[in-house]
Protein backbone atom coordinates (compact mmCIF):
# COMPACT_ATOMS: atom_id res chain seq x y z
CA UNK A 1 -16.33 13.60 -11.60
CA UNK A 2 -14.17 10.22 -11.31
CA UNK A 3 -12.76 9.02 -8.20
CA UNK A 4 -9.39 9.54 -8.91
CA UNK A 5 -10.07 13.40 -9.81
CA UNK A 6 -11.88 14.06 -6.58
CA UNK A 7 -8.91 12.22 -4.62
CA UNK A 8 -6.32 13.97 -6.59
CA UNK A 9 -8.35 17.51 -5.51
CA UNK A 10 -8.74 16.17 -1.94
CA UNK A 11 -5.27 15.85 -1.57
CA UNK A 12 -4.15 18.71 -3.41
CA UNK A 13 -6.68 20.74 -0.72
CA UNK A 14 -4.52 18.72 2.16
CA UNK A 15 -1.05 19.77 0.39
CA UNK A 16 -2.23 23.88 0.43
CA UNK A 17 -3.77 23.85 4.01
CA UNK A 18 -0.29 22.18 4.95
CA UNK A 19 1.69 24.66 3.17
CA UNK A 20 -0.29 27.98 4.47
CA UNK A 21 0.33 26.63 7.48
CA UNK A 22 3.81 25.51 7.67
CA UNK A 23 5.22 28.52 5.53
CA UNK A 24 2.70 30.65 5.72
CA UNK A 25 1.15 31.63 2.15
CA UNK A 26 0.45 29.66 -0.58
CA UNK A 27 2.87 28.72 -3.25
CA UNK A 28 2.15 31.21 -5.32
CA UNK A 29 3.24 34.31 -3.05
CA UNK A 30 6.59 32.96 -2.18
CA UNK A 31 9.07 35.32 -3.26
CA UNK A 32 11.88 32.63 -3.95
CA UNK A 33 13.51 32.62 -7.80
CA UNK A 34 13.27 30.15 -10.50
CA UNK A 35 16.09 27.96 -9.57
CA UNK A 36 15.62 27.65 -5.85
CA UNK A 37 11.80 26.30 -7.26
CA UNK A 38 13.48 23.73 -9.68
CA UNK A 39 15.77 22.45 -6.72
CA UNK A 40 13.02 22.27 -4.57
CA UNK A 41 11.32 20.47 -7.15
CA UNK A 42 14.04 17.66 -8.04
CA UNK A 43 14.62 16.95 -4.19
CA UNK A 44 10.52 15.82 -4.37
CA UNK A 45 11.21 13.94 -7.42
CA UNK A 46 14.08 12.33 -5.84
CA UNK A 47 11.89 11.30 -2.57
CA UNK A 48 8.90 10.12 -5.16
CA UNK A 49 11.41 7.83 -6.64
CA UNK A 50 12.92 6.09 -3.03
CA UNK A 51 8.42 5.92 -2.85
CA UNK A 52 8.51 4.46 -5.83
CA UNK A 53 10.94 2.28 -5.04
CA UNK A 54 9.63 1.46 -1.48
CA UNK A 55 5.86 0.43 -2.96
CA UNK A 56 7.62 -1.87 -6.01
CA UNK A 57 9.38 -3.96 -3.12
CA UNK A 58 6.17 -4.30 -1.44
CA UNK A 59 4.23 -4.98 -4.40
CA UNK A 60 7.30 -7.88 -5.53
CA UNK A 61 6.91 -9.47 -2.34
CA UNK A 62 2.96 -9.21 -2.00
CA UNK A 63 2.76 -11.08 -5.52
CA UNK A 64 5.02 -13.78 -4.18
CA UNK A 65 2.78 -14.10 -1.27
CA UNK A 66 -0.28 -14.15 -3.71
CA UNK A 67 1.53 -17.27 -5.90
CA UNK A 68 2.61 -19.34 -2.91
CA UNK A 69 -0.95 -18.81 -1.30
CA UNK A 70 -2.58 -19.83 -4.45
CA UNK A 71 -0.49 -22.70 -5.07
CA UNK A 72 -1.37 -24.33 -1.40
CA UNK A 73 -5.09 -23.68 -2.14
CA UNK A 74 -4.82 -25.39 -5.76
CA UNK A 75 -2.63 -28.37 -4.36
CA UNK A 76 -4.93 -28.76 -0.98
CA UNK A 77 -7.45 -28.92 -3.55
CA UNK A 78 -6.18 -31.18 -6.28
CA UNK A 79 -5.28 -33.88 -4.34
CA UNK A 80 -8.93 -33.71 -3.58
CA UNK A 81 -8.50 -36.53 -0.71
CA UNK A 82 -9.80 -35.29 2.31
CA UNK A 83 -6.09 -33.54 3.03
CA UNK A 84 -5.39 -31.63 6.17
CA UNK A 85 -7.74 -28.40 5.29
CA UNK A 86 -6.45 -26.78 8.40
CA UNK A 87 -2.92 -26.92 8.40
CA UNK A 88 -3.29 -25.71 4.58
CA UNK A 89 -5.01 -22.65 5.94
CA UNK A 90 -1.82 -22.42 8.78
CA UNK A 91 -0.39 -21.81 5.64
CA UNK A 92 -1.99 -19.50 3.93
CA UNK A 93 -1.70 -17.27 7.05
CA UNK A 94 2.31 -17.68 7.28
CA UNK A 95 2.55 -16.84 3.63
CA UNK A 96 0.42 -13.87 3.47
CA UNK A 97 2.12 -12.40 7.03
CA UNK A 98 5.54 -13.84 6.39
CA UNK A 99 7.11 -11.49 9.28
CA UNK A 100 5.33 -13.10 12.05
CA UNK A 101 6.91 -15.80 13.70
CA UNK A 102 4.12 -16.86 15.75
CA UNK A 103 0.49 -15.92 14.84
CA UNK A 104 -1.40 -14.35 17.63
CA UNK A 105 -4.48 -15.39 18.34
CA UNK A 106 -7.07 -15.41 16.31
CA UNK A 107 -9.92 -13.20 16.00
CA UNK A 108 -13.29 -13.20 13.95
CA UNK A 109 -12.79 -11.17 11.18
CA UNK A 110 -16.29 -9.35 9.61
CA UNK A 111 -16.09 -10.12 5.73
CA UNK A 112 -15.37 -7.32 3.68
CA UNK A 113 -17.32 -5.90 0.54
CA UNK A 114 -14.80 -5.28 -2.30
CA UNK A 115 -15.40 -1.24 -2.16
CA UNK A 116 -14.40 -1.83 2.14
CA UNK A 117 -10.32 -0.23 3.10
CA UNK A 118 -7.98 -2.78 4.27
């Protein structure tokens, strides 16, 4: 099967155990009518939209992070003279964790293969 099928199944698994266990049955035994359903229904719409929402924000400013990050690396590198490598990098960091105001100290960090979570 494809990744997202098995992840869509895994979660679906998740979203039963929690509702056996917070109401008590599965979906399919609750005795509540069509409408009630249909309400419940558009008040999980409405949350998946403030989601929605939510990750496009994150994803706007994450791209802005990627272009300003990308232009200090290509003008560090076309100027090709040597230029302060270091304080490009200083940077790079500030960009890509614009909410810190200081950065703590820093840490080796392993490389990651491209299949690794962040």
């Amino acid at each position: 099967m494809g990744r997202y099928k098995d992840e869509i199944n895994e979660l679906m698994d998740k979203q039963i155990v929690k509702g056996v266990s917070r109401y008590g049955q599965v979906l399919e035994d609750n005795p509540r009518g069509v409408i009630e359903s249909l309400e419940y229904q558009s008040e999980e719409l409405v949350d998946a939209l403030f989601y929605t929402r939510e990750a496009i924000e994150k994803m706007k400013k994450m791209e802005k992070s990627i272009k300003k990050v990308y232009a200090i690396a290509n003008n560090v590198l076309w100027f090709d003279d040597n230029s302060d490598y270091k304080t490009a990098l200083w940077e790079i960091l500030y960009a890509l964790n614009p909410d810190l105001e200081e950065y703590p100290e820093l840490e080796y960090i392993e490389e990651m293969e491209d299949n690794d979570e962040l």
